[in-house]
Protein backbone atom coordinates (compact mmCIF):
# COMPACT_ATOMS: atom_id res chain seq x y z
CA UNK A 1 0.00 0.00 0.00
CA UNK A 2 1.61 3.11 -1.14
CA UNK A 3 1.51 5.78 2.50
CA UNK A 4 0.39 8.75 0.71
CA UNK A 5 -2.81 6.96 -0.31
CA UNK A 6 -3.82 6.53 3.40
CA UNK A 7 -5.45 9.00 5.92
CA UNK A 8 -2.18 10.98 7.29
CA UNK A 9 -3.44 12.62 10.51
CA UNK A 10 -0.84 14.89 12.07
CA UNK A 11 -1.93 15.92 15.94
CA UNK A 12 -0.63 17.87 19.02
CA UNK A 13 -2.47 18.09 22.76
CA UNK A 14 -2.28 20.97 25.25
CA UNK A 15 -1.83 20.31 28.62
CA UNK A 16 -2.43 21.32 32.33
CA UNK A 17 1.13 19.52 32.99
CA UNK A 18 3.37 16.74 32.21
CA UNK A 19 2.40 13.64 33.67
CA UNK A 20 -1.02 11.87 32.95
CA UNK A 21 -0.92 9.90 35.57
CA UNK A 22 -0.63 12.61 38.24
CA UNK A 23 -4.10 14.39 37.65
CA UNK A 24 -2.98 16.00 34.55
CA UNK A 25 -5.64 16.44 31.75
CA UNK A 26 -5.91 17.85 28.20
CA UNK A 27 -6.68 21.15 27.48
CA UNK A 28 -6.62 21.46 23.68
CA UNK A 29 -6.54 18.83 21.25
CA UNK A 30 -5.72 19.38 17.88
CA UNK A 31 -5.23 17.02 14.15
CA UNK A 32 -4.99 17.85 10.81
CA UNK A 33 -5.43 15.43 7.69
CA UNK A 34 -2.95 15.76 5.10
CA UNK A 35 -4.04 14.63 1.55
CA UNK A 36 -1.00 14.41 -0.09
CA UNK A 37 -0.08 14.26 -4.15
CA UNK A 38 2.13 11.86 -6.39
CA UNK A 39 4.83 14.07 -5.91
CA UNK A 40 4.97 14.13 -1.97
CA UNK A 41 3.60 17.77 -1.26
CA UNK A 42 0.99 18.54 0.74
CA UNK A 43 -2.13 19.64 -1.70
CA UNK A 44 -4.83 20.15 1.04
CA UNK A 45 -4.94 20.49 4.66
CA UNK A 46 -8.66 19.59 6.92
CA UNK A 47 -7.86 20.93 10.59
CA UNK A 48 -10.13 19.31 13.93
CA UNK A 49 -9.20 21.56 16.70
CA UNK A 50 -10.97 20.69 20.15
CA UNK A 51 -10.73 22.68 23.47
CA UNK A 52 -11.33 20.53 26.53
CA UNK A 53 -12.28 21.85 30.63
CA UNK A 54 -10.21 20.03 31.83
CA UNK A 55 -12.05 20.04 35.85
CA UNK A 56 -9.01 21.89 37.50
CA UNK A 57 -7.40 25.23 37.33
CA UNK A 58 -4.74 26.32 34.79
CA UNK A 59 -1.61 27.11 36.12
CA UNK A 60 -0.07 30.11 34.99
CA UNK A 61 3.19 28.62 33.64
CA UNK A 62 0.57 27.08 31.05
CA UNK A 63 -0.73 30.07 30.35
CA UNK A 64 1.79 32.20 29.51
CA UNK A 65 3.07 29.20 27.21
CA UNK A 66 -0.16 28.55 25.59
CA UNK A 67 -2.68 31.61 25.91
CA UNK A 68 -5.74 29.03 27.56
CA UNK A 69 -6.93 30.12 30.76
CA UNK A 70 -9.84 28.85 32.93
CA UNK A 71 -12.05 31.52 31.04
CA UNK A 72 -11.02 30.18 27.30
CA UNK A 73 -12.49 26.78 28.52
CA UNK A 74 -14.72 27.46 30.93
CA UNK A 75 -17.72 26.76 28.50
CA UNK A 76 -15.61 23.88 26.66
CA UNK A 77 -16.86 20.40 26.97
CA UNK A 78 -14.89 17.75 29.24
CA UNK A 79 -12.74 15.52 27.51
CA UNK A 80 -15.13 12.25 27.79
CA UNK A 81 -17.95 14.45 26.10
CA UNK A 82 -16.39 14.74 22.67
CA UNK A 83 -12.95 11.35 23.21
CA UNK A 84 -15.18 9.23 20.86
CA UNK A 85 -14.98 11.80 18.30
CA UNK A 86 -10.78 12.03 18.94
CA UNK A 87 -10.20 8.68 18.76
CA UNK A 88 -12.50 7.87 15.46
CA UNK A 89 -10.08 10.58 13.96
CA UNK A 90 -7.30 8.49 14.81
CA UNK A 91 -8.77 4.97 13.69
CA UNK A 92 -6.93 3.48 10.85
CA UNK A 93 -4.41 6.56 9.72
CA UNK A 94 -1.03 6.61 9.49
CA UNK A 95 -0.63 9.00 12.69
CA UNK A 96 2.14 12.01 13.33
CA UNK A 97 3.01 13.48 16.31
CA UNK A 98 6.48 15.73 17.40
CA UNK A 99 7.47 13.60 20.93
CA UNK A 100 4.62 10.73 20.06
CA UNK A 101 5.04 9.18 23.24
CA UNK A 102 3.57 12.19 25.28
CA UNK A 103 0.76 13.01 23.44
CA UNK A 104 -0.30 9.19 23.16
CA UNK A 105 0.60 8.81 27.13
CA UNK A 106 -2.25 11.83 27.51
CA UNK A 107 -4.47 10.73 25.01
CA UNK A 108 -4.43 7.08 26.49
CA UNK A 109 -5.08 8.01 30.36
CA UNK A 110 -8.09 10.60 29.03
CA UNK A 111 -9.37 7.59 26.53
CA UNK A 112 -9.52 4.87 29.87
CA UNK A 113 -11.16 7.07 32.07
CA UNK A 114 -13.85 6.96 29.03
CA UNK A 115 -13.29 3.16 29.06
CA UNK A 116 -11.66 3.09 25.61
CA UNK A 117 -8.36 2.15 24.70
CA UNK A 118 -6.14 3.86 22.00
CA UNK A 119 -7.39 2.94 18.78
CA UNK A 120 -5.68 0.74 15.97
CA UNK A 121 -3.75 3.01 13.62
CA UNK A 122 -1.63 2.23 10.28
CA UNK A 123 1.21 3.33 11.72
CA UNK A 124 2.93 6.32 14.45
CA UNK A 125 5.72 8.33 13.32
CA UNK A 126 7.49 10.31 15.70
CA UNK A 127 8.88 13.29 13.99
CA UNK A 128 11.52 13.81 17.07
CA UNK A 129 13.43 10.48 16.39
CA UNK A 130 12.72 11.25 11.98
CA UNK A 131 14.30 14.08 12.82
CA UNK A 132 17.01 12.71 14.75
CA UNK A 133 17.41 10.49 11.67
CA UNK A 134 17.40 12.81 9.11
CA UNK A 135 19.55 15.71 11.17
CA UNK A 136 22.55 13.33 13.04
CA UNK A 137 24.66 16.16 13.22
CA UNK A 138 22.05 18.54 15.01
CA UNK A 139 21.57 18.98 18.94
CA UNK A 140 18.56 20.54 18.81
CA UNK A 141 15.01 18.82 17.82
CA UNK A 142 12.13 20.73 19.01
CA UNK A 143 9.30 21.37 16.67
CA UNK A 144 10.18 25.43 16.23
CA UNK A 145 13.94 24.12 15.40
CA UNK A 146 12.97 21.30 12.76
CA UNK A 147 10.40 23.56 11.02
CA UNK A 148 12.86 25.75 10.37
CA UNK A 149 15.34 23.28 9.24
CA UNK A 150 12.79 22.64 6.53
CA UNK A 151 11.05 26.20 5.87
CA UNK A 152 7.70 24.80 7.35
CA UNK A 153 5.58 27.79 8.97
CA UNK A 154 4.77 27.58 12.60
CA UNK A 155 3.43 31.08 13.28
CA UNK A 156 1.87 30.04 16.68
CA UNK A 157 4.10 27.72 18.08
CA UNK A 158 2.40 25.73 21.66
CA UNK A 159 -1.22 25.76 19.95
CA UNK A 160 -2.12 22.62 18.81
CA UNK A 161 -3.69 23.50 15.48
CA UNK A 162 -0.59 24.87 14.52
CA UNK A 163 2.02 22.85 15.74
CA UNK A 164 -0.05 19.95 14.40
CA UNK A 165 0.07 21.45 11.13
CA UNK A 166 4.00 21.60 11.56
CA UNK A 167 4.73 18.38 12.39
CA UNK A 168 2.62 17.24 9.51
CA UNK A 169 4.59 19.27 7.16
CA UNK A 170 7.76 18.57 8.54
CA UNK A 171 7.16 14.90 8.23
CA UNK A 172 6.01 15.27 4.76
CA UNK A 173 9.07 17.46 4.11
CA UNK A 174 11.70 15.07 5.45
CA UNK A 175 9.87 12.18 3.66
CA UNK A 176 9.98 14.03 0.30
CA UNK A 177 13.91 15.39 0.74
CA UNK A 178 15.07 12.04 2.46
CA UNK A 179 13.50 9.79 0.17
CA UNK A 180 10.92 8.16 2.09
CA UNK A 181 9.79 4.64 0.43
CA UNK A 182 6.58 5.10 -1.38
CA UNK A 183 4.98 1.29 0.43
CA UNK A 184 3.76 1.91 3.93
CA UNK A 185 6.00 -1.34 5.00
CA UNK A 186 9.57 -0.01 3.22
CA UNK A 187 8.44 3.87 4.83
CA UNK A 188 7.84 2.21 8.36
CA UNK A 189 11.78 1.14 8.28
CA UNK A 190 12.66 3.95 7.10
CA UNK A 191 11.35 6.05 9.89
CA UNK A 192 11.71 3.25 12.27
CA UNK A 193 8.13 3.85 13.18
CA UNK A 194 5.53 1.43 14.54
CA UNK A 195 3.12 -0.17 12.36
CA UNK A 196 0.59 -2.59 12.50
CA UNK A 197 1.56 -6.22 13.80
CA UNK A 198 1.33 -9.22 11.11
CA UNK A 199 -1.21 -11.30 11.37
CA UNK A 200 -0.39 -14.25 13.22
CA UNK A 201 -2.80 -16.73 15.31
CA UNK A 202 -0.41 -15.79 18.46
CA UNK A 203 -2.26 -12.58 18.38
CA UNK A 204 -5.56 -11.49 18.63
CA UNK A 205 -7.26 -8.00 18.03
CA UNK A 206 -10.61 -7.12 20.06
CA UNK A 207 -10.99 -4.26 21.79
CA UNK A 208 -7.22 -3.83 22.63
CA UNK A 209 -4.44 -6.38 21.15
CA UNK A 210 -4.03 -9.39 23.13
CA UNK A 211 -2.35 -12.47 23.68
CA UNK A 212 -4.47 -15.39 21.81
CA UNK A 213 -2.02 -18.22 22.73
CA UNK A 214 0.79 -18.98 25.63
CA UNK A 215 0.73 -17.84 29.32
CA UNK A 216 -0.61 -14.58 28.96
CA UNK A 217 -3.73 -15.62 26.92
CA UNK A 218 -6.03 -12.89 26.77
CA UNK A 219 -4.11 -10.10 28.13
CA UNK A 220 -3.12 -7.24 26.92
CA UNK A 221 -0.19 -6.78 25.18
CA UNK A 222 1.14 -3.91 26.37
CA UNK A 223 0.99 -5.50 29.92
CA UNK A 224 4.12 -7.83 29.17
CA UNK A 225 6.55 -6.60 27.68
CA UNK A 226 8.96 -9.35 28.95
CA UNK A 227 7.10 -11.46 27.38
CA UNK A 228 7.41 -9.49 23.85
CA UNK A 229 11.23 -9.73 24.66
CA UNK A 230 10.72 -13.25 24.91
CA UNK A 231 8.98 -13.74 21.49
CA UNK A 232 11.77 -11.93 19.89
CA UNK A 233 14.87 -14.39 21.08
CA UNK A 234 12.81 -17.81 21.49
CA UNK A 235 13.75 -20.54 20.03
CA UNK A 236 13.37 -24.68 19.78
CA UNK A 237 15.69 -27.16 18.97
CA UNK A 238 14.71 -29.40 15.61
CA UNK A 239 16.05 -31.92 13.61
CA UNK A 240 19.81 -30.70 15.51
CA UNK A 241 19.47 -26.90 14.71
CA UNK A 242 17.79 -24.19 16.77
CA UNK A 243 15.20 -22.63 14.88
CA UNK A 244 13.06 -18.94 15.99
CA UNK A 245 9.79 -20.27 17.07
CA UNK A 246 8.42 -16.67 15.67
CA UNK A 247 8.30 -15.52 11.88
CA UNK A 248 11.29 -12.73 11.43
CA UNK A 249 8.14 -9.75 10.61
CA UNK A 250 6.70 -10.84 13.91
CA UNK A 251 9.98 -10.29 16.44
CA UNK A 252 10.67 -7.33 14.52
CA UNK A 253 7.43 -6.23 15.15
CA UNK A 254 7.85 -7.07 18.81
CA UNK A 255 11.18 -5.40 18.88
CA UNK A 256 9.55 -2.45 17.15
CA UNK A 257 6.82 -1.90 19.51
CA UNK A 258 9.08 -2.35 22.73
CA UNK A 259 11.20 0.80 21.20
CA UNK A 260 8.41 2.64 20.35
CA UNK A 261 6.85 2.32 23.40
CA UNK A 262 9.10 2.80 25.29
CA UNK A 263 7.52 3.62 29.01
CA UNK A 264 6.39 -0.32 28.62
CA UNK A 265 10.15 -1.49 27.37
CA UNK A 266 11.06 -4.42 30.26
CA UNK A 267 14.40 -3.73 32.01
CA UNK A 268 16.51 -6.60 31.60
CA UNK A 269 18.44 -7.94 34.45
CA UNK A 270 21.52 -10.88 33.94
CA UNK A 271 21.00 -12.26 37.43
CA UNK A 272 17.46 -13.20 37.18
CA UNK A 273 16.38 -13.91 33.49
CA UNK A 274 18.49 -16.78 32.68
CA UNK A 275 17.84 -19.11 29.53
CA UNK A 276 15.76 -21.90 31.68
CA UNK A 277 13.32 -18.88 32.67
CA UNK A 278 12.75 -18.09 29.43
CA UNK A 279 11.57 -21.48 28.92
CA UNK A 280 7.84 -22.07 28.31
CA UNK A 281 5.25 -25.09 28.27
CA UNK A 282 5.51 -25.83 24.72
CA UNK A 283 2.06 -27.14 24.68
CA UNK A 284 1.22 -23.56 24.60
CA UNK A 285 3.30 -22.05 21.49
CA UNK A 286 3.15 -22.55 17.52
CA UNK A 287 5.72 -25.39 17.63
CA UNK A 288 5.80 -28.82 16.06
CA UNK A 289 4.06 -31.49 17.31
CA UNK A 290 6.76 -33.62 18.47
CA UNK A 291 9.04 -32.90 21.85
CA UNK A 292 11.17 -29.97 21.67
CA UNK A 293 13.75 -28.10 23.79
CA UNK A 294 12.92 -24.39 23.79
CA UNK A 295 15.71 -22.00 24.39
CA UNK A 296 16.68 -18.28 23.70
CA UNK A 297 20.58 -18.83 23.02
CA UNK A 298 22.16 -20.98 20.32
């Protein structure tokens, strides 16, 4: 599937702080869809731009950074009024953010209290590590600094409209001058971005991706990343040779996701995760039928 063909949703939040797990909420949420031509340039931009009450004062340091105050959103809906209407934006799009990982921590926290989880996307690009990528020899990576890298406008930088906008461009720009692949698989690599995991009867997707097979059947993904670790090294001995018990897309998937993510990437430690406690019951993974040793290590 060639990327530019698909729904590219660039997006930025606003914020009463920095941690979404302290009481923190959204303040402003803002995406823009990017149809983009043959050529790689941006032909039309369609802005959503949502202010939120978010149930607790300001603070100042906000304001002077962002221009809301409790009076810009004291008639604004609450976040779980309008969420579904966030997330369906983000539903099956190949999705931008500058610093993905924040905005998706916020997003996330604001979409549970709602009892939703983050939706299934195409694929999220992180225009801080593209830019990383693309700039090796720069120290400086904030949005204001790689828009200008690229002559991309940000006239109101720390509104989300606008710095969605920018990131959208930017990515756009970088894909266009760096040579992006045109298939949404080769442009994933090249951006080093997560995608969509193959489909493989070890997962399962319902309203969250889950587990289908193994120890952790029917949990959550996200909830072991160990256990994606795992998946990425295992292996079983056959016929004399040690073979991966996982297809190569799937453990790079795995790998993929664990960098991505990285608030959920496991912390490894020598004395306790030795090759016997990586074993597991093989009656519970995609080997053959006969006996087999399983084992991480050749």
């Amino acid at each position: 599937m060639n990327w530019k063909d698909a729904r590219v949703i660039a997006f930025d939040t606003e914020t009463t702080g920095l941690n979404p797990y302290d009481g923190d909420r959204i303040i402003e949420f803002a995406a823009v869809e990017l149809r983009i031509n043959a050529e790689g340039t941006v032909q039309r931009v369609i802005p959503h731009q949502f202010l939120f009450n978010p149930g607790i004062p300001i603070p100042r340091k906000v304001v002077e950074i962002t221009g809301i105050d409790d009076d810009t959103v004291a008639d604004a809906p609450r976040f779980e009024e309008r969420g579904r209407e966030v997330r369906e934006l983000l539903v099956d799009s190949v999705l931008v953010a500058h610093n993905f990982p924040f905005d998706r921590a916020f997003l996330t926290t604001e979409m549970q209290l709602m009892g939703h989880t983050w939706p299934e996307t195409m694929a999220e690009v992180d225009t801080v590590d593209l830019s990383i990528r693309c700039f090796p020899g720069v120290k400086g990576h904030k949005l204001e600094q790689v828009a200008q890298r690229l002559a991309v406008a940000l006239d109101r930088a720390h509104r989300a409209t606008d710095d969605a906008e920018a990131c959208g461009r930017c990515f756009v720009e970088m894909a266009r001058k760096y040579d992006a692949p045109t298939e949404l698989a080769g442009m994933l690599d090249w951006a080093d971005a997560l995608g969509r995991p193959p489909d493989h009867p070890y997962l399962q997707r319902t309203d969250r991706l889950r587990f289908a097979k193994g120890p952790y059947q029917g949990e959550p993904v996200e909830a072991q990343p160990m256990h994606l670790q795992w998946m990425q090294m295992a292996r079983y001995r056959h016929e004399g040779r040690w073979k991966y018990i996982f297809e190569e897309s799937l453990r790079r998937w795995a790998e993929r996701y664990l960098r991505v993510r990285a608030a959920g990437r496991a912390r490894q430690n020598a004395k306790s995760f030795g090759a016997d406690q990586w074993v597991i019951d093989s009656n519970s993974l995609p080997l053959p039928e006969k006996k087999v040793e399983v084992a991480t290590t050749l």
